[in-house]
N, C-alpha and C. Protein backbone atom coordinates (compact mmCIF):
# COMPACT_ATOMS: atom_id res chain seq x y z
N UNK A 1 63.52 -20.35 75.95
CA UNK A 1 63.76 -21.77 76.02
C UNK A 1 63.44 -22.41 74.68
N UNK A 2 64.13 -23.35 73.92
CA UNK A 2 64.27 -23.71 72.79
C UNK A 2 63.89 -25.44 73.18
N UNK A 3 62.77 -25.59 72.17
CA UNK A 3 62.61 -27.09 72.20
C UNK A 3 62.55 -27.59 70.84
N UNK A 4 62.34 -28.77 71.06
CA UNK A 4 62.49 -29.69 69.84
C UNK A 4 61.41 -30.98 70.00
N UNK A 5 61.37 -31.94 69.28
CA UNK A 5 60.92 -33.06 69.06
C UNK A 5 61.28 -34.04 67.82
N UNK A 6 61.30 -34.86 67.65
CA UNK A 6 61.43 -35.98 66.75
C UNK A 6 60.93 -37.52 66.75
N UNK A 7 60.20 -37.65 65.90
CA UNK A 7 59.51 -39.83 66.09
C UNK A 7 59.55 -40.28 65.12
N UNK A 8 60.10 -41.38 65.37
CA UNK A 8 60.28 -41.92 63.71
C UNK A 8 59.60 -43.39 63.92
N UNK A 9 58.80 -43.92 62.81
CA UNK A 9 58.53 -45.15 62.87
C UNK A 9 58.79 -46.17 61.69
N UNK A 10 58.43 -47.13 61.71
CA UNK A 10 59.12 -48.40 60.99
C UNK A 10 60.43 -47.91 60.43
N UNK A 11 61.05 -47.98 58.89
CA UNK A 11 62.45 -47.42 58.60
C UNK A 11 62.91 -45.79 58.84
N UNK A 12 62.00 -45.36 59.25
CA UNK A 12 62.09 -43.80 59.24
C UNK A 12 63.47 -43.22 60.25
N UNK A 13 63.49 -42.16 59.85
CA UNK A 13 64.89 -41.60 60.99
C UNK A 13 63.88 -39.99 60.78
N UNK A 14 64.08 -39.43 61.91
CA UNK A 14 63.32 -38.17 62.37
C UNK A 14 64.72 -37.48 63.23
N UNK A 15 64.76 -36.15 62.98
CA UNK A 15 66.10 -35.80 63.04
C UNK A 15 65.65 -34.19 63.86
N UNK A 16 65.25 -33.43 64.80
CA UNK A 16 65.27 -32.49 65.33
C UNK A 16 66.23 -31.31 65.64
N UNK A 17 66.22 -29.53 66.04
CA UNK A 17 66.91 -29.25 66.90
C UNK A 17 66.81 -28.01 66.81
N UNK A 18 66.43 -27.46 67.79
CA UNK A 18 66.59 -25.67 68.11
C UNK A 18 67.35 -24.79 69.27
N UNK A 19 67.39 -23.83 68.88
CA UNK A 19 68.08 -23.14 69.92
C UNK A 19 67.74 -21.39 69.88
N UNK A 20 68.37 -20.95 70.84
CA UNK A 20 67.48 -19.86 70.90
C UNK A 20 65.79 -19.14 71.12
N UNK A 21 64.92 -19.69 71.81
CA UNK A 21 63.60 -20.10 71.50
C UNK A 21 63.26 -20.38 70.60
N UNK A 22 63.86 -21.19 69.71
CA UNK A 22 63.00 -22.03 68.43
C UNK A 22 62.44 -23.38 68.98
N UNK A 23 61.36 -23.69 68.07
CA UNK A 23 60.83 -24.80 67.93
C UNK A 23 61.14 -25.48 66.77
N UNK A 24 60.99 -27.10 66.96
CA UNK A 24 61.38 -28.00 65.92
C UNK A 24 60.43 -29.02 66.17
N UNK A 25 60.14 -29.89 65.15
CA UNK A 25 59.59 -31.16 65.35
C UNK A 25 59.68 -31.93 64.15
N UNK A 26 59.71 -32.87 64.06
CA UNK A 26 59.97 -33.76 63.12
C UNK A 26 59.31 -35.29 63.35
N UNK A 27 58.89 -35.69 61.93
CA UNK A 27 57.95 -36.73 62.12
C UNK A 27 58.41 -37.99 60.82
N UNK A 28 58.59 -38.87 61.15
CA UNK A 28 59.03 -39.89 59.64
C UNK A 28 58.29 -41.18 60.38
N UNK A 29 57.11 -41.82 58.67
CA UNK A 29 56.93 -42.63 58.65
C UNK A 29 57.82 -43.26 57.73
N UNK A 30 59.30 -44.13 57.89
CA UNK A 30 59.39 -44.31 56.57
C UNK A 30 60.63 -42.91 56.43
N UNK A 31 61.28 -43.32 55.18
CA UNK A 31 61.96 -42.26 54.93
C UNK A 31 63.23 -41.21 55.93
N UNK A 32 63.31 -39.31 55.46
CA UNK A 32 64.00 -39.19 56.20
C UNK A 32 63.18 -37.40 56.65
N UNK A 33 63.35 -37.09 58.07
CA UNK A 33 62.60 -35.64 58.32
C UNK A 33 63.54 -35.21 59.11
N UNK A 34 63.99 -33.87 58.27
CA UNK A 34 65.08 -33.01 59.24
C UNK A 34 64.34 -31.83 59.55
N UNK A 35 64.25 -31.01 60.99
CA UNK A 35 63.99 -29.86 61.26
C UNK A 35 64.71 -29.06 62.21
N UNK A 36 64.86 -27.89 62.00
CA UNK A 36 66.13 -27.25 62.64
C UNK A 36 65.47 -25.93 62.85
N UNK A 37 65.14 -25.39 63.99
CA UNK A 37 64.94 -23.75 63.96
C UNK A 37 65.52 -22.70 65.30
N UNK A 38 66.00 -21.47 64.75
CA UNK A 38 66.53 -20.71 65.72
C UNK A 38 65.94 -19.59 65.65
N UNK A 39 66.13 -18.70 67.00
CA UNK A 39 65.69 -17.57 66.73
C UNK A 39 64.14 -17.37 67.49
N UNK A 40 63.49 -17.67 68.08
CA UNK A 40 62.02 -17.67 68.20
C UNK A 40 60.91 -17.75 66.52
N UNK A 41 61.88 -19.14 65.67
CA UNK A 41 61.71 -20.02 64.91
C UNK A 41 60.33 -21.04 65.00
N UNK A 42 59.79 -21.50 63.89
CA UNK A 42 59.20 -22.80 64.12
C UNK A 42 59.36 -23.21 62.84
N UNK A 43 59.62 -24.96 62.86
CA UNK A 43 60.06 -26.07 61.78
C UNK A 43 59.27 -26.93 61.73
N UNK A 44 58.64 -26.95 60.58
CA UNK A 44 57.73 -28.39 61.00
C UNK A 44 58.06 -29.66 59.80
N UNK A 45 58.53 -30.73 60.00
CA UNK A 45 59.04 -31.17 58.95
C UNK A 45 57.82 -32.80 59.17
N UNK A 46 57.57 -33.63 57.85
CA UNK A 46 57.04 -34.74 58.32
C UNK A 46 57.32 -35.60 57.12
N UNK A 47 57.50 -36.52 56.96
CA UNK A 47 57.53 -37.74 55.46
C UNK A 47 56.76 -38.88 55.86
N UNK A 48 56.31 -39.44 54.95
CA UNK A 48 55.11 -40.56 54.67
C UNK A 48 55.53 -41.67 53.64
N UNK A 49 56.45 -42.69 53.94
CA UNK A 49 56.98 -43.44 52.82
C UNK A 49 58.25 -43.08 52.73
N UNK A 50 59.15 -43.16 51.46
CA UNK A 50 60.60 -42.95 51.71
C UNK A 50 61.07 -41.22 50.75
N UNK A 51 60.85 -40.97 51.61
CA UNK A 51 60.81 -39.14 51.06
C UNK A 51 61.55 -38.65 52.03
N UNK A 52 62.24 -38.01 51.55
CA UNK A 52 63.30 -36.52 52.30
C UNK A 52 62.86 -35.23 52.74
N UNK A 53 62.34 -34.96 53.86
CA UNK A 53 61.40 -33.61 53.80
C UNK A 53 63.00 -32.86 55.12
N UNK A 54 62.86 -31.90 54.59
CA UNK A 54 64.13 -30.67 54.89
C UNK A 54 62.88 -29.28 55.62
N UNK A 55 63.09 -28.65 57.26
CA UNK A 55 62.47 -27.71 57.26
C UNK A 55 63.51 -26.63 58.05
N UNK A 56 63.99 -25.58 57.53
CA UNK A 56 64.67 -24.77 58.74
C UNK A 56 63.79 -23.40 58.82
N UNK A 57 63.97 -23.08 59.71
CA UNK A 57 63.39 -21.73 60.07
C UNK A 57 64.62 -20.96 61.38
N UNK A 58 65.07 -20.31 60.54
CA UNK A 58 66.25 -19.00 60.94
C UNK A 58 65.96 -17.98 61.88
N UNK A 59 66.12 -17.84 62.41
CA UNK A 59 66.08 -15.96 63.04
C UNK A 59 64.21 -15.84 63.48
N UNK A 60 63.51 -16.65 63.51
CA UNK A 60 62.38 -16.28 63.58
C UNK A 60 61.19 -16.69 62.54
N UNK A 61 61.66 -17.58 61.75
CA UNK A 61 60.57 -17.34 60.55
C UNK A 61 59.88 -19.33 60.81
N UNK A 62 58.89 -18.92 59.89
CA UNK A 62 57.95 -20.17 60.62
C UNK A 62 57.88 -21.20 58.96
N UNK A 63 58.75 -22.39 58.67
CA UNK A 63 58.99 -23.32 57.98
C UNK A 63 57.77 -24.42 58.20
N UNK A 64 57.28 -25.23 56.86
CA UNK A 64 56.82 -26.76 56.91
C UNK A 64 57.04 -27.13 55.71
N UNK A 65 57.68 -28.57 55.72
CA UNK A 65 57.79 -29.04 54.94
C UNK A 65 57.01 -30.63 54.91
N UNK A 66 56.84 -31.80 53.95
CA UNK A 66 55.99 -32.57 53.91
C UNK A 66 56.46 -33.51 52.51
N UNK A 67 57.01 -34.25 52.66
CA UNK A 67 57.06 -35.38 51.45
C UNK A 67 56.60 -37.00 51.52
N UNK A 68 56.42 -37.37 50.81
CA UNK A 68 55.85 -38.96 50.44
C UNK A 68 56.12 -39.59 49.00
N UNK A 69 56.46 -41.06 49.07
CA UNK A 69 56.70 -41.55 48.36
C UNK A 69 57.78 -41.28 47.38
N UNK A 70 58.97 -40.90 48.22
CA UNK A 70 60.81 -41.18 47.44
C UNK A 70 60.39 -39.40 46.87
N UNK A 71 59.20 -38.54 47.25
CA UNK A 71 60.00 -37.26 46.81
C UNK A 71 60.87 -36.19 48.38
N UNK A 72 61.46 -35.43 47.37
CA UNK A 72 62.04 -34.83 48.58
C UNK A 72 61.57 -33.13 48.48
N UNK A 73 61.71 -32.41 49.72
CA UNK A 73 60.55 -31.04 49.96
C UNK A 73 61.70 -30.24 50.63
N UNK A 74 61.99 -28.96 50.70
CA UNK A 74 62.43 -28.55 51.50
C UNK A 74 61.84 -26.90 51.40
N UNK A 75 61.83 -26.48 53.24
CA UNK A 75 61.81 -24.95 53.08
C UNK A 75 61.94 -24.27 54.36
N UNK A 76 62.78 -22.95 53.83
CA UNK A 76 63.49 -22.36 54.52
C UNK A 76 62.84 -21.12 55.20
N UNK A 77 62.70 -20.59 56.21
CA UNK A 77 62.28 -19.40 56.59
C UNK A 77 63.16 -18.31 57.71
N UNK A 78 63.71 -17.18 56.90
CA UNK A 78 64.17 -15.99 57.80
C UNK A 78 63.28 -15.79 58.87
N UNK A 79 63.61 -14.37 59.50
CA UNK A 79 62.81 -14.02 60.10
C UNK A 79 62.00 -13.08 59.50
N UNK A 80 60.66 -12.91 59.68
CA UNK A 80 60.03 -12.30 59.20
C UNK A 80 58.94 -12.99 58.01
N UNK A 81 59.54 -14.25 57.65
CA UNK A 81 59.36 -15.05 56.68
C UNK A 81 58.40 -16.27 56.89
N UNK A 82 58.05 -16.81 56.11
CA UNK A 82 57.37 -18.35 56.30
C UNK A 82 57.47 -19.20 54.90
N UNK A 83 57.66 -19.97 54.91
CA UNK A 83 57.64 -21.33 53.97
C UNK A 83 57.17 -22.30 53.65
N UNK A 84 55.87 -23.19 52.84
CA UNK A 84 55.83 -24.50 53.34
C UNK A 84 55.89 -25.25 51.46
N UNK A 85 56.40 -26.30 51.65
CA UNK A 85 56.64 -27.06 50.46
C UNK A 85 56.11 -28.33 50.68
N UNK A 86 55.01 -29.07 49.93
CA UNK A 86 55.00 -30.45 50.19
C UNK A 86 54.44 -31.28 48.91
N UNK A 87 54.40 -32.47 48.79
CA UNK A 87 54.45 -33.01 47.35
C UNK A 87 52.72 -32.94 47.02
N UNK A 88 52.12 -32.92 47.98
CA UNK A 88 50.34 -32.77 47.56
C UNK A 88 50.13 -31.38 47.32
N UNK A 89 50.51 -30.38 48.58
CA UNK A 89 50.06 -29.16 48.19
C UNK A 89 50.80 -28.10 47.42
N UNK A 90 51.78 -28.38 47.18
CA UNK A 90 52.80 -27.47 46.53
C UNK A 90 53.58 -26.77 47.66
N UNK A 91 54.19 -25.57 46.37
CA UNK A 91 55.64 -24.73 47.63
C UNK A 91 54.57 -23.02 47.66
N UNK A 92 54.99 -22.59 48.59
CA UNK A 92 54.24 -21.34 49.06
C UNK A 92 55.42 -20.50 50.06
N UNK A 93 55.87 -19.52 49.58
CA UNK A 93 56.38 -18.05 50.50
C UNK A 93 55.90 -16.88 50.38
N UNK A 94 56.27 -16.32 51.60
CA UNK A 94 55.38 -15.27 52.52
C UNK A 94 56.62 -14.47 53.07
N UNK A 95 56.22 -13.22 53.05
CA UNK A 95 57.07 -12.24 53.56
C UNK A 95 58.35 -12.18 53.24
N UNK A 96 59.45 -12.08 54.30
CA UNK A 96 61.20 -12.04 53.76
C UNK A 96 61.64 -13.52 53.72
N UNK A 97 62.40 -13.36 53.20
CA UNK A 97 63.58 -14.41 53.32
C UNK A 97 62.94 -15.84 53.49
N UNK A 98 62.45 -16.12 52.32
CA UNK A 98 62.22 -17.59 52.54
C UNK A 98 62.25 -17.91 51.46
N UNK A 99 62.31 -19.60 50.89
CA UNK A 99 62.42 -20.25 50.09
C UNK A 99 61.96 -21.45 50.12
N UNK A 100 61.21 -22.55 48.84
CA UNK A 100 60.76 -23.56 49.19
C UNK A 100 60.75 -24.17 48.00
N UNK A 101 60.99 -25.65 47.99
CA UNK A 101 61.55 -26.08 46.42
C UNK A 101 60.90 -27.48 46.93
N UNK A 102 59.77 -28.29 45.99
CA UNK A 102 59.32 -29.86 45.68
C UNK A 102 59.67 -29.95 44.42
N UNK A 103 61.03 -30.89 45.02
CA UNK A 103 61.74 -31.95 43.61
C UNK A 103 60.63 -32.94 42.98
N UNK A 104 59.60 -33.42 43.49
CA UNK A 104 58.89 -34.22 42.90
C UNK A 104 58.18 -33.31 41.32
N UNK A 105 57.99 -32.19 41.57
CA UNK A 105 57.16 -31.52 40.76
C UNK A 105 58.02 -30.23 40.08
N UNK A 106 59.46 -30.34 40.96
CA UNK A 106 60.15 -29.19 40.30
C UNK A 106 59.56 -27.49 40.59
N UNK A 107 59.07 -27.21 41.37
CA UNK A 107 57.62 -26.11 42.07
C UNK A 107 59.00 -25.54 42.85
N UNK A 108 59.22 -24.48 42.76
CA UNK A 108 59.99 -23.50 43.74
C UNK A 108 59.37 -22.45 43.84
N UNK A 109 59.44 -22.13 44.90
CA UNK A 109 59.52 -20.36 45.34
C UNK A 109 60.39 -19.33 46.26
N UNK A 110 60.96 -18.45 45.69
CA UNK A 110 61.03 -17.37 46.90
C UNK A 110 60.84 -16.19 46.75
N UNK A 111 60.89 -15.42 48.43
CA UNK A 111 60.44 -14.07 48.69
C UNK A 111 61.62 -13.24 49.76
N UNK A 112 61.16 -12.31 48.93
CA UNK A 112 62.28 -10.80 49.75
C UNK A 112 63.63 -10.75 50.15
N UNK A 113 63.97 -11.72 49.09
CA UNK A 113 66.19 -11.78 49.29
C UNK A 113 66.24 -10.41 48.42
């Protein structure tokens, strides 16, 4: 069973959606939070101000992403994989198939393509 979530408050738009037993959730204060995961997936996406935070997690792999103040975050996780990118803590991958890029700081990473 595949769930999701999404809340958005004051200008924010929060954007959810999984399938396959994935999980999703998405959170915007402000700004814009997309999360998308399939696969027995998890996405965790959230923005704080007017920032673009992007989280998918594919086939199984466990994504977070996190932006504030007009930057934008995104990261991707296969299965097998994990991802998290955000404008305080930086980008970080783990295992296969993932990727994670903060435009605020220009910080990318990936692992096991």
């Amino acid at each position: 069973t595949a769930s999701c979530g999404a809340k958005a408050t004051g200008a924010g738009v929060a954007t959810s959606s999984a399938s396959e037993s994935g999980t999703a959730v998405s959170v915007a204060d402000g700004g814009r939070a997309t999360s998308n995961a399939t696969g027995f997936g998890t996405a965790l996406s959230a923005v704080l101000g007017a920032g673009t935070s992007y989280s998918y997690s594919l086939g199984g792999g466990i994504s977070q992403s996190f932006a504030t103040n007009g930057a934008t975050s995104v990261a991707i996780a296969g299965y097998g994989g994990g991802a998290t990118a955000g404008t305080g803590t930086g980008v970080n991958c783990a295992g296969l198939n993932s990727f994670a890029l903060d435009l605020s700081t220009g910080r990318s990473c990936i692992a096991g393509l």
